[in-house]
Protein backbone atom coordinates (compact mmCIF):
# COMPACT_ATOMS: atom_id res chain seq x y z
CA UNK A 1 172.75 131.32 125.34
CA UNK A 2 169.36 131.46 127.21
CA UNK A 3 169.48 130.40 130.57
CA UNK A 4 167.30 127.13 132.44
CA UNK A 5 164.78 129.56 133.52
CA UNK A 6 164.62 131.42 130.18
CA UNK A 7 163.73 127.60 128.66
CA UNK A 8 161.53 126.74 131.40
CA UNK A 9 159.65 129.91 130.70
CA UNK A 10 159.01 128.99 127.42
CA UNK A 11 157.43 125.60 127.55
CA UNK A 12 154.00 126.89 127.98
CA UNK A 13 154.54 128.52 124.31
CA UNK A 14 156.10 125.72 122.53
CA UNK A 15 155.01 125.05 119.11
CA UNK A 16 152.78 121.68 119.22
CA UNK A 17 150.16 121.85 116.51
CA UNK A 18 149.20 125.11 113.44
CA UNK A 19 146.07 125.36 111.86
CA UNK A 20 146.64 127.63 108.82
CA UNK A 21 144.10 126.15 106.08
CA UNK A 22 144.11 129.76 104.02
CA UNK A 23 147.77 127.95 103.29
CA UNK A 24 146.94 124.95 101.36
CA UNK A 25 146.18 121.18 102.21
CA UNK A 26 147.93 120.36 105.46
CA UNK A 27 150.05 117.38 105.94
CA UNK A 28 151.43 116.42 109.53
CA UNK A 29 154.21 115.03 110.02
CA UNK A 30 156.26 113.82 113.04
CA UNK A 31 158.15 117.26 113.25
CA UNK A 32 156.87 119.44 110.98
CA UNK A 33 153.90 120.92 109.77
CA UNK A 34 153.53 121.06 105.72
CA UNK A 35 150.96 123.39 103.61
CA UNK A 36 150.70 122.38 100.05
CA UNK A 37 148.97 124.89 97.62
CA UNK A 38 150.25 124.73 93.86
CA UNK A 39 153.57 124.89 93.30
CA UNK A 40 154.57 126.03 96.95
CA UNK A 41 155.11 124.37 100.07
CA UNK A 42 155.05 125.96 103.42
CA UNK A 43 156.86 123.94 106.10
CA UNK A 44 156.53 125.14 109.66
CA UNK A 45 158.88 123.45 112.36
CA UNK A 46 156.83 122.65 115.26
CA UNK A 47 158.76 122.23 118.69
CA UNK A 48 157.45 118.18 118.68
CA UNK A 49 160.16 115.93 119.42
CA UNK A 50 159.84 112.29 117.94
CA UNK A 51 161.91 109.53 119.00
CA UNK A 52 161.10 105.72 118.84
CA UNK A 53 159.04 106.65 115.71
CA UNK A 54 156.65 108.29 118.43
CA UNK A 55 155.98 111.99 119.08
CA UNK A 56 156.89 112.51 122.65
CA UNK A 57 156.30 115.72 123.94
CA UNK A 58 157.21 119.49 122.71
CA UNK A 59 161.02 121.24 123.70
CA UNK A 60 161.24 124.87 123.71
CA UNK A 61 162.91 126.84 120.86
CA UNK A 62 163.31 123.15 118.84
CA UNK A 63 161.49 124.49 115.55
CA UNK A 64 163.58 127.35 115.52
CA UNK A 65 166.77 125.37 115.48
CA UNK A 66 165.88 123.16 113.06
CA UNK A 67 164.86 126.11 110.63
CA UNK A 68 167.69 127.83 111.37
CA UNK A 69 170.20 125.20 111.25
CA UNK A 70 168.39 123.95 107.96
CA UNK A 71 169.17 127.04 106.74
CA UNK A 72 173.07 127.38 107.14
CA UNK A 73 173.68 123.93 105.70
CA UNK A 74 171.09 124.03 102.55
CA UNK A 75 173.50 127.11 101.88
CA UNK A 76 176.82 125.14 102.55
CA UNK A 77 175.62 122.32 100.26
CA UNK A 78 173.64 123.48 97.15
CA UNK A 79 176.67 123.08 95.22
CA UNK A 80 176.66 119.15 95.60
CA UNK A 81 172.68 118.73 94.90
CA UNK A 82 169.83 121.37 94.38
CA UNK A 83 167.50 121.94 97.54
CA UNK A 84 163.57 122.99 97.80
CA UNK A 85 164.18 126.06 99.77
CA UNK A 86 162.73 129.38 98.17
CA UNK A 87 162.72 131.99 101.32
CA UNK A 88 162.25 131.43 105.13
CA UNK A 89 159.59 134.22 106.19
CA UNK A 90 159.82 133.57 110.12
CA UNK A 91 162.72 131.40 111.97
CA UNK A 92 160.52 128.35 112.18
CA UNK A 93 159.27 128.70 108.49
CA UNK A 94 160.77 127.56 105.25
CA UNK A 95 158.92 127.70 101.96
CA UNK A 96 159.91 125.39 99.47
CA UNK A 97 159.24 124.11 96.24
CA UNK A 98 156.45 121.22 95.90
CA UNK A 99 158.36 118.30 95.42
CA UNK A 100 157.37 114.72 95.14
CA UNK A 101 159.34 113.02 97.73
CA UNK A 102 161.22 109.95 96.87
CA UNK A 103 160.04 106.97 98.97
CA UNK A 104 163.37 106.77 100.89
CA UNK A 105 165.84 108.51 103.69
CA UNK A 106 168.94 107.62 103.23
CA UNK A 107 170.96 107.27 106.25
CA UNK A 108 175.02 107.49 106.09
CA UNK A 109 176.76 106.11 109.28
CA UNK A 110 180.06 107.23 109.97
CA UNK A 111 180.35 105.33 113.14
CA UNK A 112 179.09 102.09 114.54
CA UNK A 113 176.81 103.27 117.64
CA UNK A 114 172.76 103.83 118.00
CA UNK A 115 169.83 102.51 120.26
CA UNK A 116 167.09 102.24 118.69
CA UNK A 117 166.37 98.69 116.38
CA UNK A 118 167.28 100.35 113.06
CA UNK A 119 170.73 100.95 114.07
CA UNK A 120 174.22 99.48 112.95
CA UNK A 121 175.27 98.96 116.63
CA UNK A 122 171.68 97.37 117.94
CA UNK A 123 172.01 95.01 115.19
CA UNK A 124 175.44 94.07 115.22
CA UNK A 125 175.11 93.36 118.41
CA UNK A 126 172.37 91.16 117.46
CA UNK A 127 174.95 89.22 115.40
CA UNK A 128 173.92 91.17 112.33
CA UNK A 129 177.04 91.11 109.58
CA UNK A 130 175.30 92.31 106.55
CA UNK A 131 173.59 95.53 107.48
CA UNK A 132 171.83 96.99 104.15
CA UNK A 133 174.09 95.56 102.09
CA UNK A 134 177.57 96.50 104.07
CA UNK A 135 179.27 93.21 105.39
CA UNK A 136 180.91 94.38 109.08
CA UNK A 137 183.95 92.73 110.50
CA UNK A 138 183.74 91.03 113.61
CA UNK A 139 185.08 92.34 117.05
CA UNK A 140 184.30 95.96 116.28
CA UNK A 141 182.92 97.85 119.44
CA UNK A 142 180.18 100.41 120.08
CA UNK A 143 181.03 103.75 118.63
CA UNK A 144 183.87 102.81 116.72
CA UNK A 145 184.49 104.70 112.85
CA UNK A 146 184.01 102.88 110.00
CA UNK A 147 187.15 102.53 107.35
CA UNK A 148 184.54 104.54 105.46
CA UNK A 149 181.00 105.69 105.97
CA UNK A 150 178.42 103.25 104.89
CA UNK A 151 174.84 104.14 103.36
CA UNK A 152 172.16 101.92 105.26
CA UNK A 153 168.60 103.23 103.42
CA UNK A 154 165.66 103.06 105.39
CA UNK A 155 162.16 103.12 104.57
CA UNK A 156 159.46 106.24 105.37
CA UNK A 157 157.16 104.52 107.77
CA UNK A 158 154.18 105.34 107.91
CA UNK A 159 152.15 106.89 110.49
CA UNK A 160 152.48 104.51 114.04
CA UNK A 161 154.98 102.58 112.11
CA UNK A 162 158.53 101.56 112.48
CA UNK A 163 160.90 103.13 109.52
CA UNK A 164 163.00 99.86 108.79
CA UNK A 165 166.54 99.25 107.53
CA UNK A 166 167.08 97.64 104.05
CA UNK A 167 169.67 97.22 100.97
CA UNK A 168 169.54 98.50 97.65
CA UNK A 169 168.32 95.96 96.16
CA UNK A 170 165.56 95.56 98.91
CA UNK A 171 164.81 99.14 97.50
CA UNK A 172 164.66 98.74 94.24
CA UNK A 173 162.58 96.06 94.51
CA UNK A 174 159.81 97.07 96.90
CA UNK A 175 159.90 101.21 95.33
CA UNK A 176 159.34 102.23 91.79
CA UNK A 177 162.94 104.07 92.15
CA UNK A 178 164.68 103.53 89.42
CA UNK A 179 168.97 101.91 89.64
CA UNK A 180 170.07 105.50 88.19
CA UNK A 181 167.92 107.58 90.42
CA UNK A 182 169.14 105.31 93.96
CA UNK A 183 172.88 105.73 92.66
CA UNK A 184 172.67 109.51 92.20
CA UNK A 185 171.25 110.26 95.56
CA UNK A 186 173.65 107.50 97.08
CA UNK A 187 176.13 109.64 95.70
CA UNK A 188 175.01 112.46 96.76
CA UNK A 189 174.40 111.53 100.31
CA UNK A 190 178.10 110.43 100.32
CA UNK A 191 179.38 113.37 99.21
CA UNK A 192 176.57 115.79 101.86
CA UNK A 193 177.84 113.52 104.93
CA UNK A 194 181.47 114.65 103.54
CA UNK A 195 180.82 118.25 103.35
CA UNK A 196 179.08 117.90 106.69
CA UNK A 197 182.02 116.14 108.27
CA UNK A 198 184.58 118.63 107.22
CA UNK A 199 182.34 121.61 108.37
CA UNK A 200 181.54 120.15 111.63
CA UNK A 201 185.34 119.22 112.27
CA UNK A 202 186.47 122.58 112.59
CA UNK A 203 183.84 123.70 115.08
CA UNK A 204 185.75 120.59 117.07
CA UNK A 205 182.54 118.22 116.32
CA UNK A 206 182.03 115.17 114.60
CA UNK A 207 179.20 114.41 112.70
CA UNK A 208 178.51 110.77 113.60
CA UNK A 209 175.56 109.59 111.27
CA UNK A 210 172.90 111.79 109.14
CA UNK A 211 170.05 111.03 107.06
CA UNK A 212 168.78 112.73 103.58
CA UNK A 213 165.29 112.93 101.99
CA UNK A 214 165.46 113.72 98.23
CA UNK A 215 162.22 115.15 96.49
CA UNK A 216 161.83 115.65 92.29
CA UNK A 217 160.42 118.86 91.14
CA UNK A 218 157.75 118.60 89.03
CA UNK A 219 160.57 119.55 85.92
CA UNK A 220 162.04 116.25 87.17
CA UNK A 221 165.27 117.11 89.18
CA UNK A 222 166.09 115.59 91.92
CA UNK A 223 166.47 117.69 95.04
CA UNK A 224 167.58 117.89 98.37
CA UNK A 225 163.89 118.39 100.65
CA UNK A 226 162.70 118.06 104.45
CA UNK A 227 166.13 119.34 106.13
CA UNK A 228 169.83 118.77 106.73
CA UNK A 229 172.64 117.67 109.23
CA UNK A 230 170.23 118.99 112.41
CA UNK A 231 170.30 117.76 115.78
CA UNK A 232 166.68 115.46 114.47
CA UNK A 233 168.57 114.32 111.54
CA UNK A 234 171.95 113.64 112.44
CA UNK A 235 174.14 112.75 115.48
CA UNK A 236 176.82 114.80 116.60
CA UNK A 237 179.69 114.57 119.21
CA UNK A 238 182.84 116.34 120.69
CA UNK A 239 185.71 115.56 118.87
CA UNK A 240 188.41 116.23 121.79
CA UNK A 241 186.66 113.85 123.99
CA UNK A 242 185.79 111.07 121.43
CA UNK A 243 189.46 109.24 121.78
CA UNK A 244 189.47 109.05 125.74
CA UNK A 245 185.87 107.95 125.89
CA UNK A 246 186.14 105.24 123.12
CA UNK A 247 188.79 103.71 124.48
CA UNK A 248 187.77 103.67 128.37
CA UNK A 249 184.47 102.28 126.45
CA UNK A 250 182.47 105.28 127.80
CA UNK A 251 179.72 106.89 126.05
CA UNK A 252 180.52 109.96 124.07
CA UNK A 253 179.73 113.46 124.69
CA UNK A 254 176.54 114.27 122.81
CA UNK A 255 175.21 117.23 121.33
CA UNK A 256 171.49 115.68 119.95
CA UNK A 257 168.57 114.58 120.81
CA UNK A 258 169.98 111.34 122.24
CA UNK A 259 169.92 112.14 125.60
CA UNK A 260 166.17 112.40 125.50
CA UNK A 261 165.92 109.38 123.53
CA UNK A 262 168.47 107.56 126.04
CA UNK A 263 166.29 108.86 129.46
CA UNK A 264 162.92 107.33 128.09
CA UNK A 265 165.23 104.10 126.94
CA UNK A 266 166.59 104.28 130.81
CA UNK A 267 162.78 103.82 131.93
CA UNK A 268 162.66 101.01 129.84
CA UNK A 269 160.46 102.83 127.17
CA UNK A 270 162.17 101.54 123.39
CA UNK A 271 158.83 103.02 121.51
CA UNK A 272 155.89 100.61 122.92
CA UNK A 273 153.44 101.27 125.24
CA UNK A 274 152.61 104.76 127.37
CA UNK A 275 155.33 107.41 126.83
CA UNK A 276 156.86 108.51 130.49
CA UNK A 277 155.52 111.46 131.99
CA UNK A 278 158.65 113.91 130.58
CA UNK A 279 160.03 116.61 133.57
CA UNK A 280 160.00 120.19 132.71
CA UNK A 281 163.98 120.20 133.44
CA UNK A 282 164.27 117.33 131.35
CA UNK A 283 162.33 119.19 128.51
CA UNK A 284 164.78 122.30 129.24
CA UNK A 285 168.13 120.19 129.32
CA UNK A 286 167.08 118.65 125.64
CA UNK A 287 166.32 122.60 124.19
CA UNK A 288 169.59 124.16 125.68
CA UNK A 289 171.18 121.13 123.78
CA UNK A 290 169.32 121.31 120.61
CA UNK A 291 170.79 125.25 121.04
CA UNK A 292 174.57 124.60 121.80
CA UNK A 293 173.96 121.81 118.92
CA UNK A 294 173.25 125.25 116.68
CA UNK A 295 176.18 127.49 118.12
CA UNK A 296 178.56 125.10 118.31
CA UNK A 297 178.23 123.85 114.52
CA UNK A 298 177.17 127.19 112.82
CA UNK A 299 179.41 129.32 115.07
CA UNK A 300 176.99 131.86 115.06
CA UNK A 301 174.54 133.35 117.97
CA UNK A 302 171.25 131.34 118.23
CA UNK A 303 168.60 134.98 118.57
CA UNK A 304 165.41 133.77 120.42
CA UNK A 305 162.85 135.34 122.88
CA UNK A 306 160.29 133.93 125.22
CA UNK A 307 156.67 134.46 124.02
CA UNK A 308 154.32 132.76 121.53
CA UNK A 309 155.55 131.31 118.70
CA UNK A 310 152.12 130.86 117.08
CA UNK A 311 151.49 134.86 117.56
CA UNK A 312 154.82 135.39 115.77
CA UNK A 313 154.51 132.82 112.93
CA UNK A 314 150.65 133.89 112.14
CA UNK A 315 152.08 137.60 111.93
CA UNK A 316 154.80 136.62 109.02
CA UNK A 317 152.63 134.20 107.00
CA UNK A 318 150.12 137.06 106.05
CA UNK A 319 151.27 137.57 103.02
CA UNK A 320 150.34 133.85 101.96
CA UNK A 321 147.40 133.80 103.83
């Protein structure tokens, strides 16, 4: 794995912002970077890290992760639902198929645990007992599994917004989704967190909580879009320290970007106001976890060299110039 210094290094060429018009109309989001021209769309994982609903600052090597780890679970999962992806030309780049994204994530919890307002723990603390739609027992504690996951759908906030937690029927009624679109990608999502679950367990890690985006392609299927069980998506912890920890009611080991998003929480900064000025060995500690997030779960070598990532990704995106 690359070394504190080797991550340091880097932070001068993390990925914050492209500027590839010769690609198609740009849309920016949070993380990534999307180019729409036809029938294509070029996604480019920037090293932005969002948390809050805010972008906070840029970690080194994060867009490559994401791409990469993307990339093993589209492959583990296309036989539940379809995906967008039609090649990745450079490890931060997927191009997909132009898909009109359904106005939804939907987010399964596994667990009972979070920090941020639209999570099951920050509410049930709250004295929340219907969350989306699931009814939750009393006396249950922070980070303690479900009987069985629960689906909690949240709507895509807008820009400066706050994505919010609501029911099905909260859906149905404020989307033009129709009842047999929601129930296939509930399914779905039910049956990705599964697949996800049973991967991650025998790399000793459990996947706590995830969330899908679904897309239909302009012949009308529904796909799987955006990306899957990464560290920005989902929530991940060691499975031979979860048992200990819960019940000495300690915090669980962590491999996501948590510990980021629990350091600006620290400094009493929940989303509001000016983001803390962010350390460069705080910046380092998140990458080298985003990067034993994507060895541990994959089991495979994450391949990455100091040096500019916009030199790199201009280089393999000639050919769609």
């Amino acid at each position: 794995m690359l070394d504190q210094k080797d991550l340091i290094a880097q932070i001068p060429y993390c990925l914050d912002k492209t500027d590839f018009p010769q690609l198609g109309e740009k849309y920016e989001g949070k993380v990534r970077d999307n180019y729409i021209k036809g029938d294509r769309r070029v996604l480019i994982s920037s090293d932005r890290l969002s948390a809050f609903d805010r972008v906070i600052c840029t970690i080194p090597f994060k867009g490559q992760v994401l791409t990469q780890m993307a990339k093993f679970w589209f492959e583990k999962t296309k036989d539940i639902i379809g995906n967008h992806v039609i090649e990745y030309p450079d490890p931060d780049v997927l191009i997909g198929k132009q898909c009109k994204p359904l106005p939804i994530e939907m987010v399964v919890r596994g667990y009972i645990t979070g920090v941020t307002t639209t999570s099951a723990w920050y509410n049930y603390e709250k004295g929340v007992r219907n969350f989306c739609g699931n009814i939750l027992p009393d006396g249950l504690k922070k980070n303690q599994k479900f009987d069985k996951p629960i689906l909690t759908p949240s709507t895509k906030a807008e820009h400066g917004e706050h994505d919010e937690s609501v029911s099905r029927d909260e859906i149905l009624k404020r989307t033009d989704l129709t009842p047999e679109q929601y129930d296939k990608i509930a399914e779905a999502s039910l049956k990705l967190y599964e697949r996800g679950v049973e991967i991650a367990a025998k790399q000793g890690i459990i996947l706590v909580d995830t969330k899908y985006e679904f897309g239909q392609t302009p012949e009308g299927e529904i796909v799987l879009i955006d990306e899957i069980h990464t560290p920005d998506s989902s929530r991940f912890w060691f499975a031979n320290e979860y048992d200990k920890r819960f019940a000495a009611g300690e915090e669980q080991k962590k491999i996501d970007k948590e510990y980021l998003r629990e350091w600006l929480a620290e400094r009493g900064f929940r989303g509001e106001g000016e983001i803390p000025e962010i350390p460069a060995d705080i910046k380092a500690e998140t990458g080298r976890r985003y990067i034993e997030a994507y060895e541990l779960i994959t089991g495979q070598k994450f391949d990455a060299q100091v040096g500019s990532v916009i030199d790199r990704i201009t280089k393999n995106l000639q050919q769609y110039m």
